[in-house]
N, C-alpha and C. Protein backbone atom coordinates (compact mmCIF):
# COMPACT_ATOMS: atom_id res chain seq x y z
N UNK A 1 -10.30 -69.52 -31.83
CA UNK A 1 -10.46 -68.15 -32.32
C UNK A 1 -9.30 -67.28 -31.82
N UNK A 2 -8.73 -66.39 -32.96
CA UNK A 2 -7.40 -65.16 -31.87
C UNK A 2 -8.18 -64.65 -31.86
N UNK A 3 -7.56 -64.12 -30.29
CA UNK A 3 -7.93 -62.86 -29.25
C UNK A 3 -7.30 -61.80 -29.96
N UNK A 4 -8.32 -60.59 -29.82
CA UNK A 4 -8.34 -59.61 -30.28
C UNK A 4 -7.17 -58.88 -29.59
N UNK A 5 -7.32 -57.53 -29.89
CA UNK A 5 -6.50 -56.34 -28.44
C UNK A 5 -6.61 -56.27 -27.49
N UNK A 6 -8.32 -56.07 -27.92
CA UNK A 6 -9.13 -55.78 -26.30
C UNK A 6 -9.21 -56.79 -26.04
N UNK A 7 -9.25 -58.36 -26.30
CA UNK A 7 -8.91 -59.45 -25.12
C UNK A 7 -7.50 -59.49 -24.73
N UNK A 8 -6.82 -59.22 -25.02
CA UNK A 8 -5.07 -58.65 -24.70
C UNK A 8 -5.40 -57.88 -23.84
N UNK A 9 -5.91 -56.47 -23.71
CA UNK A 9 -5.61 -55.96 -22.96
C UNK A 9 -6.52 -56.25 -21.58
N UNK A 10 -7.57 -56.34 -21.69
CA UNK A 10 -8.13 -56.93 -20.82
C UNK A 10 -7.98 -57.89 -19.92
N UNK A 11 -7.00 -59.24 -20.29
CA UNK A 11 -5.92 -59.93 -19.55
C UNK A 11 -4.93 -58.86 -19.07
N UNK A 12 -4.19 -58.03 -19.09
CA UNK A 12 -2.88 -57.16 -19.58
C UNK A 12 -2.43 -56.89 -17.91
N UNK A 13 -1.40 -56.46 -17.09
CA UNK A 13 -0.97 -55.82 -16.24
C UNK A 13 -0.89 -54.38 -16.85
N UNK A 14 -0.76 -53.74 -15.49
CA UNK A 14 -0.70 -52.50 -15.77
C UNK A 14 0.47 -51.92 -16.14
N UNK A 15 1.02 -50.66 -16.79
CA UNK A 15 2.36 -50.05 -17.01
C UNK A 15 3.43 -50.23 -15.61
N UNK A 16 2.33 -49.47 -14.49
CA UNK A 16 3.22 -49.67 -13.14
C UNK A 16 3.73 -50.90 -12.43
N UNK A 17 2.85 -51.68 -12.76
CA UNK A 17 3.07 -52.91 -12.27
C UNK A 17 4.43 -53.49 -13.19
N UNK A 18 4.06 -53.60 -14.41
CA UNK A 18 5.27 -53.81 -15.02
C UNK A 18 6.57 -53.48 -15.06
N UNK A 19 6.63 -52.18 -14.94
CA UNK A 19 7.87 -51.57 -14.08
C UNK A 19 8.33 -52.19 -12.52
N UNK A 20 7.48 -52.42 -11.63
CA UNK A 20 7.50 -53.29 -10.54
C UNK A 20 8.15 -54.36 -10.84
N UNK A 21 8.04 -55.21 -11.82
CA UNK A 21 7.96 -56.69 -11.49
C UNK A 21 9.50 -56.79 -12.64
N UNK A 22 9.80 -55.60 -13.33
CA UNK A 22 10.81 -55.61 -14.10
C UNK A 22 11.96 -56.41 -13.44
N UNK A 23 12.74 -57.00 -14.16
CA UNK A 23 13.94 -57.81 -13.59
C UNK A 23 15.28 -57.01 -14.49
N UNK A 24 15.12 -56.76 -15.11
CA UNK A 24 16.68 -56.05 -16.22
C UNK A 24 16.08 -54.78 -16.56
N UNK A 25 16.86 -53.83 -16.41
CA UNK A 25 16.91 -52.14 -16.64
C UNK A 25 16.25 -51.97 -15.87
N UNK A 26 15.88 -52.28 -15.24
CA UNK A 26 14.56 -51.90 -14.24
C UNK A 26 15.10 -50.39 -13.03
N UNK A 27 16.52 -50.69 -13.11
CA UNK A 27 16.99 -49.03 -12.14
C UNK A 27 17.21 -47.85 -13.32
N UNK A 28 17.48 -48.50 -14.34
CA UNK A 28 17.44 -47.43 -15.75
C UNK A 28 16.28 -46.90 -16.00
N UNK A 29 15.16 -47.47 -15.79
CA UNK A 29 13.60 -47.13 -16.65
C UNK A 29 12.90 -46.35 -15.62
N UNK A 30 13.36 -46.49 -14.02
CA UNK A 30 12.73 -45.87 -13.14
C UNK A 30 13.60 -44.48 -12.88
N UNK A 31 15.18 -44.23 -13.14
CA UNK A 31 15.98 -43.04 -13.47
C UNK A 31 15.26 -42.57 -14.28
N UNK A 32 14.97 -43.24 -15.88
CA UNK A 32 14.22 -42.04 -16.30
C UNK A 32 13.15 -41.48 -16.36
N UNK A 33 11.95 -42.35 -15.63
CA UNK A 33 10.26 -42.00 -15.06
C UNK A 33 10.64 -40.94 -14.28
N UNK A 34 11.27 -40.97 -13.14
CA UNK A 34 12.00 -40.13 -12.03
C UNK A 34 12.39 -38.61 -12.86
N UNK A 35 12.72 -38.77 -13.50
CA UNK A 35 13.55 -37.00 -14.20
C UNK A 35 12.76 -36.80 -15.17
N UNK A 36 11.98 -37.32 -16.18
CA UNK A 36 11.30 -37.53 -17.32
C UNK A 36 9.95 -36.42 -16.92
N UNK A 37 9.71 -34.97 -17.26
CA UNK A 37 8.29 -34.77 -16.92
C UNK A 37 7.77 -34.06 -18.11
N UNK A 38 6.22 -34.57 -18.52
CA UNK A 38 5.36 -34.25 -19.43
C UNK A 38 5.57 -32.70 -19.90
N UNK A 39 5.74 -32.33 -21.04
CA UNK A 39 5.23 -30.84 -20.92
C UNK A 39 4.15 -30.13 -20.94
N UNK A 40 4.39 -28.83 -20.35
CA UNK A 40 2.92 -28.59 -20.31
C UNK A 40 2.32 -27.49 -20.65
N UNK A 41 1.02 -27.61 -20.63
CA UNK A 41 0.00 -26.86 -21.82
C UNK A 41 0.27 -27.64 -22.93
N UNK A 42 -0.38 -28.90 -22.99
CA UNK A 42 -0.15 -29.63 -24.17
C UNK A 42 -1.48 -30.14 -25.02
N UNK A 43 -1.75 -29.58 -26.02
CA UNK A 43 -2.84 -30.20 -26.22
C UNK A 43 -3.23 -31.42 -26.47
N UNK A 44 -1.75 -32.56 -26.46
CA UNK A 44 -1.64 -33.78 -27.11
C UNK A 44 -2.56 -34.37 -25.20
N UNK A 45 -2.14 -33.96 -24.33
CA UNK A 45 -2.40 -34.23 -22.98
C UNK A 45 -3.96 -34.04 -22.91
N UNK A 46 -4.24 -32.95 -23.36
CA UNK A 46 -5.85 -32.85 -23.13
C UNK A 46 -6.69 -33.72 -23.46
N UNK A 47 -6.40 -33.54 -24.78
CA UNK A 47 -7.04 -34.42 -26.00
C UNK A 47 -6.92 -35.68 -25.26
N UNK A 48 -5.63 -36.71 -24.69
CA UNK A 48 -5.80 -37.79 -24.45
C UNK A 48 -6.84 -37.75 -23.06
N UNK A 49 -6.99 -36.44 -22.25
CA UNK A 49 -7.83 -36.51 -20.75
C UNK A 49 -9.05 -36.85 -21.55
N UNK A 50 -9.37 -36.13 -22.42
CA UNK A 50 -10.81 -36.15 -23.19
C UNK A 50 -11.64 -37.30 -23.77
N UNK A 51 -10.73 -38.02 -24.56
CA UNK A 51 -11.08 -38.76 -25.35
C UNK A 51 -10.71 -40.68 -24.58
N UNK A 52 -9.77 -40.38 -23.08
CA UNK A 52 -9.64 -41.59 -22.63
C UNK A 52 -9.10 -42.85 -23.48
N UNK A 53 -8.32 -43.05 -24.36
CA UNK A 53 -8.11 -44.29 -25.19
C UNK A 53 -7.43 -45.04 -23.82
N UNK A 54 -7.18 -46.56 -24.66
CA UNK A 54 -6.59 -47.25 -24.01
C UNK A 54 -5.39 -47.26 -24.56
N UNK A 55 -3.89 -48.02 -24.11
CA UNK A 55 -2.77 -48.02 -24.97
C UNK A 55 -2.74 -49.08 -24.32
N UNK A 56 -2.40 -50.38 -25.37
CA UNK A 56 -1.71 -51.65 -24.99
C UNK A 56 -0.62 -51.96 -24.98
N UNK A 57 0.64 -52.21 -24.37
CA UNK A 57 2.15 -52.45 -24.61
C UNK A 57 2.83 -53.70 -24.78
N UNK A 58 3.24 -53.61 -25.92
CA UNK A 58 3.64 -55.11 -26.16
C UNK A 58 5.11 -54.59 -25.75
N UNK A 59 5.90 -55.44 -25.15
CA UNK A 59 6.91 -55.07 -24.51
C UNK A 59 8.05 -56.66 -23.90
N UNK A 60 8.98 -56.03 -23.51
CA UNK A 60 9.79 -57.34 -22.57
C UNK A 60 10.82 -56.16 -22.13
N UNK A 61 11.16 -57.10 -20.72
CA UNK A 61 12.09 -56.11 -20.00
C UNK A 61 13.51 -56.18 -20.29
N UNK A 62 13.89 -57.01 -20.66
CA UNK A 62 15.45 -57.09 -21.92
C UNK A 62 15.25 -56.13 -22.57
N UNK A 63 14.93 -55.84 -22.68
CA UNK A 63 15.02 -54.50 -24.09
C UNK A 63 15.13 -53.29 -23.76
N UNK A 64 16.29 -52.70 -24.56
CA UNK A 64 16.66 -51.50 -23.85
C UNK A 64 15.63 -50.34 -24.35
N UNK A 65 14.90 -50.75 -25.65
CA UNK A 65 13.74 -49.42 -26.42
C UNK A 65 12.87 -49.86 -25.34
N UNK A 66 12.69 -50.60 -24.72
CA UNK A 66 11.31 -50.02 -24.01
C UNK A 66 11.41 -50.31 -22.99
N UNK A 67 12.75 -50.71 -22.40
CA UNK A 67 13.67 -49.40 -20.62
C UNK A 67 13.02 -48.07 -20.78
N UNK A 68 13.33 -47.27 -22.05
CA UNK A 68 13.47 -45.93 -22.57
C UNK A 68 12.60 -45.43 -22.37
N UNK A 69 10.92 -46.21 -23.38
CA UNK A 69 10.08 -45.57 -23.54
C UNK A 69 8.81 -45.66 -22.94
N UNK A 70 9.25 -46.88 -22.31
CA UNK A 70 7.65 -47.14 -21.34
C UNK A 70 7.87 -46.26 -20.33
N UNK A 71 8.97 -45.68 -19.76
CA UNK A 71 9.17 -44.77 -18.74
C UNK A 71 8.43 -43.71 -19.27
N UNK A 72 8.55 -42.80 -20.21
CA UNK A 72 8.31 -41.87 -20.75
C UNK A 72 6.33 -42.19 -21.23
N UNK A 73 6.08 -43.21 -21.83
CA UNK A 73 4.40 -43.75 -22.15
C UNK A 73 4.12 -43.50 -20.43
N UNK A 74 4.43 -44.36 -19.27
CA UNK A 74 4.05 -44.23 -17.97
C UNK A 74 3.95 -42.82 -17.48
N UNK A 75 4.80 -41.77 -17.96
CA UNK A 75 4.47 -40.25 -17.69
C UNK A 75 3.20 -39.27 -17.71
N UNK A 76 3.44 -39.71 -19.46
CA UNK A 76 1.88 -39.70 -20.46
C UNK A 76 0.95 -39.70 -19.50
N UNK A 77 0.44 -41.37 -19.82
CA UNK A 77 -0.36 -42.11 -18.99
C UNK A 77 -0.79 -41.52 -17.94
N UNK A 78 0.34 -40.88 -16.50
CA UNK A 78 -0.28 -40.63 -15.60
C UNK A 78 -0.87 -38.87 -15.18
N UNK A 79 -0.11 -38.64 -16.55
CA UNK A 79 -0.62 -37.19 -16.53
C UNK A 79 -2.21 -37.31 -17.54
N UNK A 80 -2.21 -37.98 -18.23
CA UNK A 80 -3.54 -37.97 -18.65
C UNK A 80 -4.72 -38.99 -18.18
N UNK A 81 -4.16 -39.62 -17.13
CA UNK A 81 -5.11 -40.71 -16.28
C UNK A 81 -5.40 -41.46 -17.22
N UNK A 82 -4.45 -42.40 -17.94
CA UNK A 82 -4.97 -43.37 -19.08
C UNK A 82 -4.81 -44.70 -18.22
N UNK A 83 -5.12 -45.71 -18.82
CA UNK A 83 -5.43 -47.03 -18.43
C UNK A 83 -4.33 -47.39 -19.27
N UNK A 84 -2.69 -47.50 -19.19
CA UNK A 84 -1.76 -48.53 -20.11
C UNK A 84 -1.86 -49.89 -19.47
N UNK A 85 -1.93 -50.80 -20.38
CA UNK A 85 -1.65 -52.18 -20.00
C UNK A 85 -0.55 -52.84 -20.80
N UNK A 86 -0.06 -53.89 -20.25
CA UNK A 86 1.35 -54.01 -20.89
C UNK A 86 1.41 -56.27 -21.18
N UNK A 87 1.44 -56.72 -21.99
CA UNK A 87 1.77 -57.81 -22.54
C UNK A 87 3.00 -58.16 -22.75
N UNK A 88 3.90 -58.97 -21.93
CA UNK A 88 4.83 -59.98 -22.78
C UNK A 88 5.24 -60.45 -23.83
N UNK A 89 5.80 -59.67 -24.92
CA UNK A 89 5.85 -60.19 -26.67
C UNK A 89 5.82 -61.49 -26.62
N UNK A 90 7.09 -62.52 -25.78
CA UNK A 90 7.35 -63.69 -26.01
C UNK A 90 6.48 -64.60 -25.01
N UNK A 91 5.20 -64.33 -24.31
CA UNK A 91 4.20 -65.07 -23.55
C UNK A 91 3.24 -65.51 -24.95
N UNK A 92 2.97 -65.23 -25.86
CA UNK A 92 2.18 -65.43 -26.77
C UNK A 92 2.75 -64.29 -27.99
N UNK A 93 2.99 -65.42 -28.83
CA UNK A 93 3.64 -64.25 -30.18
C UNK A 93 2.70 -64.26 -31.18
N UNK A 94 1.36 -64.46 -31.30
CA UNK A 94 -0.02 -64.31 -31.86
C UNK A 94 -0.06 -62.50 -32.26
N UNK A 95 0.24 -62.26 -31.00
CA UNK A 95 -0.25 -60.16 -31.17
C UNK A 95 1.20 -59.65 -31.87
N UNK A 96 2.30 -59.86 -31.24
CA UNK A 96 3.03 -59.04 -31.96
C UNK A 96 3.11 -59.49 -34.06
N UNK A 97 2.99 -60.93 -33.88
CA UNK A 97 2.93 -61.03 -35.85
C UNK A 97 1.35 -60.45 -35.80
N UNK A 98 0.83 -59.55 -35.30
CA UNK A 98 -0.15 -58.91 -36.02
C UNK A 98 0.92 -57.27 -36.16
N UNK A 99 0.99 -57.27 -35.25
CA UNK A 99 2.14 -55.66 -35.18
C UNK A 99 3.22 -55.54 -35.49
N UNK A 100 3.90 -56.47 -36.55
CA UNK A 100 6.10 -56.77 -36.91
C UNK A 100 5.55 -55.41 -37.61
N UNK A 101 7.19 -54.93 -37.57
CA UNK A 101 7.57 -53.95 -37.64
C UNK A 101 8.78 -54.34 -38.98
N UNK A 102 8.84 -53.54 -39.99
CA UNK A 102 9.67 -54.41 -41.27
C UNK A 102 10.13 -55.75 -41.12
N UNK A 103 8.45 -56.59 -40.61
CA UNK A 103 9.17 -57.94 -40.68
C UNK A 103 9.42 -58.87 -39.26
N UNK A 104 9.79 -57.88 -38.60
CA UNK A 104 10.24 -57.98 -37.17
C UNK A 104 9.52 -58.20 -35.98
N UNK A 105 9.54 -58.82 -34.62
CA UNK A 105 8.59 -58.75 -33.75
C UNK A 105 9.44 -57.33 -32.74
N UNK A 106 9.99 -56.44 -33.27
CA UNK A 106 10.16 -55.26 -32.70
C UNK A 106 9.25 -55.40 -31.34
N UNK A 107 10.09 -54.39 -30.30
CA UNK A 107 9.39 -54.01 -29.41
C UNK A 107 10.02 -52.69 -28.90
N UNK A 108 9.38 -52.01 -27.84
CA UNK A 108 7.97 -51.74 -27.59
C UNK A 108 7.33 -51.30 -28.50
N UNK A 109 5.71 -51.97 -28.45
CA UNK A 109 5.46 -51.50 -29.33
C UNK A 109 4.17 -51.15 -28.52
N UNK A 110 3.64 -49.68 -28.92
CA UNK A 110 2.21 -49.24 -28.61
C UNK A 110 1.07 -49.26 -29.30
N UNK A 111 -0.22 -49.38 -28.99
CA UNK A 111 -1.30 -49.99 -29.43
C UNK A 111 -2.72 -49.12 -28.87
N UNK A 112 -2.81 -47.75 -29.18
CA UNK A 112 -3.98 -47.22 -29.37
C UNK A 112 -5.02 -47.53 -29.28
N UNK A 113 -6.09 -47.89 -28.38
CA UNK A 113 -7.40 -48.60 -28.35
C UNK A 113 -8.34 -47.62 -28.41
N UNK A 114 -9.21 -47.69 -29.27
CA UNK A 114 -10.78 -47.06 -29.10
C UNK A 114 -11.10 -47.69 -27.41
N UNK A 115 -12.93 -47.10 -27.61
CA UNK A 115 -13.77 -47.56 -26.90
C UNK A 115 -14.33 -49.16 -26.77
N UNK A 116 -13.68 -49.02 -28.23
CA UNK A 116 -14.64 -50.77 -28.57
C UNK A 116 -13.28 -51.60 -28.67
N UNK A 117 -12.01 -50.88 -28.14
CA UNK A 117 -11.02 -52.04 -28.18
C UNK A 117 -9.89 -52.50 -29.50
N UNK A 118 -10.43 -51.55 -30.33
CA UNK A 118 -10.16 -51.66 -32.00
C UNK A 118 -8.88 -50.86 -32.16
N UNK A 119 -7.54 -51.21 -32.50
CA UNK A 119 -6.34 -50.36 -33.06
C UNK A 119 -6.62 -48.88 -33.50
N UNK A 120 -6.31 -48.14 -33.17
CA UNK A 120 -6.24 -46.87 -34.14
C UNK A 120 -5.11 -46.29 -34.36
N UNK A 121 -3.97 -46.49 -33.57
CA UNK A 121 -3.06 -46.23 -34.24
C UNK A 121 -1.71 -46.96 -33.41
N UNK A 122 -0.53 -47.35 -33.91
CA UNK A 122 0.34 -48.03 -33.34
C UNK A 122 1.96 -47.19 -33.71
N UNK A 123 2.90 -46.82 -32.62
CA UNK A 123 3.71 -46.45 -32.45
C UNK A 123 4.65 -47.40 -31.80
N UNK A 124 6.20 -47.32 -32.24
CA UNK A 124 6.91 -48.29 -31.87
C UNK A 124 7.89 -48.77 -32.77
N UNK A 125 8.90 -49.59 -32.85
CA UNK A 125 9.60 -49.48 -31.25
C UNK A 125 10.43 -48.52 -31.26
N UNK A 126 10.74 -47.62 -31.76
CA UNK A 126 12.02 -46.64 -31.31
C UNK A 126 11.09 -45.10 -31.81
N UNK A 127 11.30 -43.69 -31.21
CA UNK A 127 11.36 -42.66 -32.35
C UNK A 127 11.86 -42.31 -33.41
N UNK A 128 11.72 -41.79 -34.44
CA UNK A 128 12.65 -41.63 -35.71
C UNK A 128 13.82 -41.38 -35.58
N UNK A 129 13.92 -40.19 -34.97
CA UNK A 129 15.48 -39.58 -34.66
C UNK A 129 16.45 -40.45 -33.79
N UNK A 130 15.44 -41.34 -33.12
CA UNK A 130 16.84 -42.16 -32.36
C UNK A 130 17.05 -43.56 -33.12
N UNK A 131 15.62 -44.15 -34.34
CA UNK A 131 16.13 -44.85 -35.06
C UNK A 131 17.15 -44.83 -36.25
N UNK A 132 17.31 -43.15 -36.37
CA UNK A 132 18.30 -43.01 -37.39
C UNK A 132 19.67 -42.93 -36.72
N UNK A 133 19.97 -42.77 -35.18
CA UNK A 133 20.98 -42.76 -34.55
C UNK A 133 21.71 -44.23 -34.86
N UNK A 134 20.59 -45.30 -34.32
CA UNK A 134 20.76 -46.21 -33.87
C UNK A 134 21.43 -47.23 -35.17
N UNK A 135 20.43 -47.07 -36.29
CA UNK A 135 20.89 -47.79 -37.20
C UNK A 135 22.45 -47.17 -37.77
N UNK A 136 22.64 -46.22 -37.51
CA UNK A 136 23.82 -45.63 -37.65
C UNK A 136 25.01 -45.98 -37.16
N UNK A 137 24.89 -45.98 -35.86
CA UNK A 137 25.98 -46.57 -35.03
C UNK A 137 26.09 -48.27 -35.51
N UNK A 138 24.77 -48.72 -35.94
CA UNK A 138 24.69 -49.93 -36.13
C UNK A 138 25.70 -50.34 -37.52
N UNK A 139 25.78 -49.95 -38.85
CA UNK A 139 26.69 -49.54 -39.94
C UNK A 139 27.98 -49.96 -39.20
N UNK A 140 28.56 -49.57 -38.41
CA UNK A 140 30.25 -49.21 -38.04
C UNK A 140 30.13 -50.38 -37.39
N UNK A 141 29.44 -51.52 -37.08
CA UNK A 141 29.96 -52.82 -36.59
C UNK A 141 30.39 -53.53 -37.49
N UNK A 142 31.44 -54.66 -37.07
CA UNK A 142 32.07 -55.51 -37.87
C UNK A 142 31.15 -56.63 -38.31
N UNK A 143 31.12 -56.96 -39.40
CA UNK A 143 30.48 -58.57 -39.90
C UNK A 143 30.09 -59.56 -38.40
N UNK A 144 28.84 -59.96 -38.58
CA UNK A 144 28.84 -60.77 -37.34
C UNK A 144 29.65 -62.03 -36.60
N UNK A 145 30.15 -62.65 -37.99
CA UNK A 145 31.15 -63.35 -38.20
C UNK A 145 32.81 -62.94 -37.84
N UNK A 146 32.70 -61.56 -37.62
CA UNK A 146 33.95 -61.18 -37.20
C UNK A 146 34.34 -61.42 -36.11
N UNK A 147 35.83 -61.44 -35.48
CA UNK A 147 35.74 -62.20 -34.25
C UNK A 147 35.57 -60.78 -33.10
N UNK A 148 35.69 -59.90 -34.04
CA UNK A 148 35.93 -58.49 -32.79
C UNK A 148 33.54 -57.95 -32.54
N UNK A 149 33.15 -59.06 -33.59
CA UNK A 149 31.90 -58.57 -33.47
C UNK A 149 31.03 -58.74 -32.12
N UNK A 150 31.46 -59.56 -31.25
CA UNK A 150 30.50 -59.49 -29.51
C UNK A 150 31.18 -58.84 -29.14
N UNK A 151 32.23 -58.44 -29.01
CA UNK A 151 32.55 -57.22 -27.95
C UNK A 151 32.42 -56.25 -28.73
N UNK A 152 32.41 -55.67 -29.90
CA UNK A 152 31.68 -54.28 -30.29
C UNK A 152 30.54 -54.18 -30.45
N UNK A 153 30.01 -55.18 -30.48
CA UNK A 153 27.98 -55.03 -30.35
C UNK A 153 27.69 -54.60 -29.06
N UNK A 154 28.81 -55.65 -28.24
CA UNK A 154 28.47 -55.12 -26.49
C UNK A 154 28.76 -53.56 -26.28
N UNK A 155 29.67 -53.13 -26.42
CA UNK A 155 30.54 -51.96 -26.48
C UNK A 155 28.90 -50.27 -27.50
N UNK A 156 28.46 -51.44 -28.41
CA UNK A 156 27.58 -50.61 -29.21
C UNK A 156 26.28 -50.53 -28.12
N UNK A 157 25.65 -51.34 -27.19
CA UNK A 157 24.46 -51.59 -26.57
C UNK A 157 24.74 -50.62 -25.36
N UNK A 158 26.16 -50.70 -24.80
CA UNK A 158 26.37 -49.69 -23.41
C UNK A 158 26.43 -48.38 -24.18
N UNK A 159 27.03 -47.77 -24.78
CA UNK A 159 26.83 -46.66 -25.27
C UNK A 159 25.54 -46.25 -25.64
N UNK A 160 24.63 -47.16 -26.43
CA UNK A 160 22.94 -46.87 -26.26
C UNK A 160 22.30 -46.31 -25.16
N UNK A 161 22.71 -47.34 -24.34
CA UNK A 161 21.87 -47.48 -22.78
C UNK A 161 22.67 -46.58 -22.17
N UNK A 162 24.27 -46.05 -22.44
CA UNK A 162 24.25 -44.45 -21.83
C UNK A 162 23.62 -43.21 -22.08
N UNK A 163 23.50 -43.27 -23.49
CA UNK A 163 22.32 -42.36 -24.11
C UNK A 163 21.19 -42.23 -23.51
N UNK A 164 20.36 -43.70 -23.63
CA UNK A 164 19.23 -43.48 -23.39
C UNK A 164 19.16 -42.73 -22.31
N UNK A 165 20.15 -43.07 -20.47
CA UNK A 165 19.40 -43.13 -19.62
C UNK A 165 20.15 -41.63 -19.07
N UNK A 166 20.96 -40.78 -19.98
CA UNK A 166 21.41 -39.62 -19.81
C UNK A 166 21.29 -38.19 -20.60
N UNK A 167 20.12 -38.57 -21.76
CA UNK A 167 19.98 -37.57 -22.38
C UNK A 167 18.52 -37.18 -22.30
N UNK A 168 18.12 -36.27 -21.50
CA UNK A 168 16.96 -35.58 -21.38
C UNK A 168 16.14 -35.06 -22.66
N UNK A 169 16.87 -35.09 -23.60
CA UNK A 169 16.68 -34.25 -25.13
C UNK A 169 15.95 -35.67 -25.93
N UNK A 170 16.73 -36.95 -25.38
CA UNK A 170 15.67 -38.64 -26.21
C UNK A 170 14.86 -38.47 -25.64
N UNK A 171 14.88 -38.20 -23.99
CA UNK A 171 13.29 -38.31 -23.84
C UNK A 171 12.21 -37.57 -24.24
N UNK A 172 12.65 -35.88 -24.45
CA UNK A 172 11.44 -35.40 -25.27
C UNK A 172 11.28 -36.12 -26.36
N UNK A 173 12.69 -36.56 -27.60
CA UNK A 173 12.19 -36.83 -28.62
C UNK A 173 10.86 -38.11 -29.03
N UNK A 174 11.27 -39.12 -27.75
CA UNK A 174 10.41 -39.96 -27.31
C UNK A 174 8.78 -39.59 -27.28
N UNK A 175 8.78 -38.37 -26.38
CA UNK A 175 7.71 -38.38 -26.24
C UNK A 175 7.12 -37.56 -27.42
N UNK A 176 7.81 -36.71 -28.43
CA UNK A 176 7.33 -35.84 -29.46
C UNK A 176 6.64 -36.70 -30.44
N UNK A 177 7.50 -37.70 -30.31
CA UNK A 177 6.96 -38.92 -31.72
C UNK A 177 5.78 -40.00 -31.29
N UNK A 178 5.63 -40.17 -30.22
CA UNK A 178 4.66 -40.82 -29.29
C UNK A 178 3.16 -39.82 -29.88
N UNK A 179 3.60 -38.33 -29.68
CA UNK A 179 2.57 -37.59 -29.55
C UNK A 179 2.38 -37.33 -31.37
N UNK A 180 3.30 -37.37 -31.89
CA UNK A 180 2.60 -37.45 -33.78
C UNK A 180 2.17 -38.43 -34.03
N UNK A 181 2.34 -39.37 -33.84
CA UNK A 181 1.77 -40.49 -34.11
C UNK A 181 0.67 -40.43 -33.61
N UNK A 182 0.01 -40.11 -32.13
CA UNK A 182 -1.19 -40.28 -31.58
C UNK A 182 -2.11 -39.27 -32.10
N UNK A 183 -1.79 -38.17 -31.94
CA UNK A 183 -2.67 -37.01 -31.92
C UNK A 183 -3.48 -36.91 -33.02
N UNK A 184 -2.48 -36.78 -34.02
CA UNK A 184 -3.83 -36.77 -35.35
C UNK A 184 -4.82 -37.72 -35.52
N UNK A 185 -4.82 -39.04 -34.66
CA UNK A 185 -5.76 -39.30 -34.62
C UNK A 185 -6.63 -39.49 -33.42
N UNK A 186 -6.48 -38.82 -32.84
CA UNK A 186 -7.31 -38.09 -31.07
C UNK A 186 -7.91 -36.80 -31.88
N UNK A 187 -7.34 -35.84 -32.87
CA UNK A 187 -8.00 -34.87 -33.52
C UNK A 187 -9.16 -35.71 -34.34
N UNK A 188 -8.97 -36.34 -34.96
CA UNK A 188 -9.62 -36.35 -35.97
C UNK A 188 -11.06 -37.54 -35.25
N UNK A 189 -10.79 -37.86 -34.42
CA UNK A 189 -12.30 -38.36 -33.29
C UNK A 189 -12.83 -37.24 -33.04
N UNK A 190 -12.45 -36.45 -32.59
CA UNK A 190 -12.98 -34.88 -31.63
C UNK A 190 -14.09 -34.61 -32.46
């Protein structure tokens, strides 16, 4: 039988722990937990104190989208006392081909839990505004086949990961799109 979410998450480590045990970006993701703070008077914050969901994270620590954004989900989280738990995409790839993303086993990806464990809504892996950055910069690389194409992909990934871990303005956007995606449906439980 596949395991559901809630048997995912229920196995799951926690957000912090995961950050702990991180091996790559791991001084990047804790720079931006460190400077990264919730805003406030938020009703997206209340609503989550209120209503308690769970969020499951499908995730891997290679990845620079969710260096970015689990820092920023871990903020959330501890300002609204949520329970994040966090999964390994490539420990079992059962959950993420329930969650591809055009196709893709994208990551991070977030996972909204009711009470009973059931999806309600899933966010991931990038915000809009930085996926329209991204695919952008992505355009101006050479054919993969080109010979100048690993060192400008490399050249394309450090410039990301300077972004990410220096612009205070991704991390709101991070968390703005985190919070449209969630909220309307934290409203519409209430």
């Amino acid at each position: 039988m596949m395991k559901s979410e809630k048997d995912y998450f229920d196995e799951a480590i926690s957000l912090s722990t995961y950050m702990e045990k991180m091996k790559d970006h791991k001084e990047n993701s804790y720079k931006i937990y460190e400077q990264f703070d919730v805003p406030q008077d938020d009703e997206f914050i209340a609503l989550l104190i209120e209503k308690k969901p769970s969020i499951l994270v499908i995730t891997e620590d290679w990845c620079g989208d969710a260096m970015l954004n689990n820092a920023i989900l871990r903020k959330i989280a501890e300002a609204a006392e949520l329970d994040v738990r966090t999964v390994y995409r490539d420990e079992d790839t059962d959950l993420i081909d329930k969650h591809l993303t055009n196709g893709g086993r994208s990551i991070p990806i977030y996972l909204l839990l009711n009470e009973k464990g059931e999806v309600e809504a899933k966010w991931g892996p990038r915000a809009s505004s930085i996926q329209e950055y991204v695919m952008n910069k992505r355009k101006e690389l050479p054919a993969s086949d080109a010979p100048d194409f690993t060192e400008k992909q490399n050249d394309f990934y450090a410039t990301i990961m300077t972004r990410y871990t220096t612009k205070p303005e991704l991390w709101l956007n991070v968390y703005e799109d985190v919070r449209k995606t969630f909220l309307p449906v934290l409203q519409k439980n209430s």
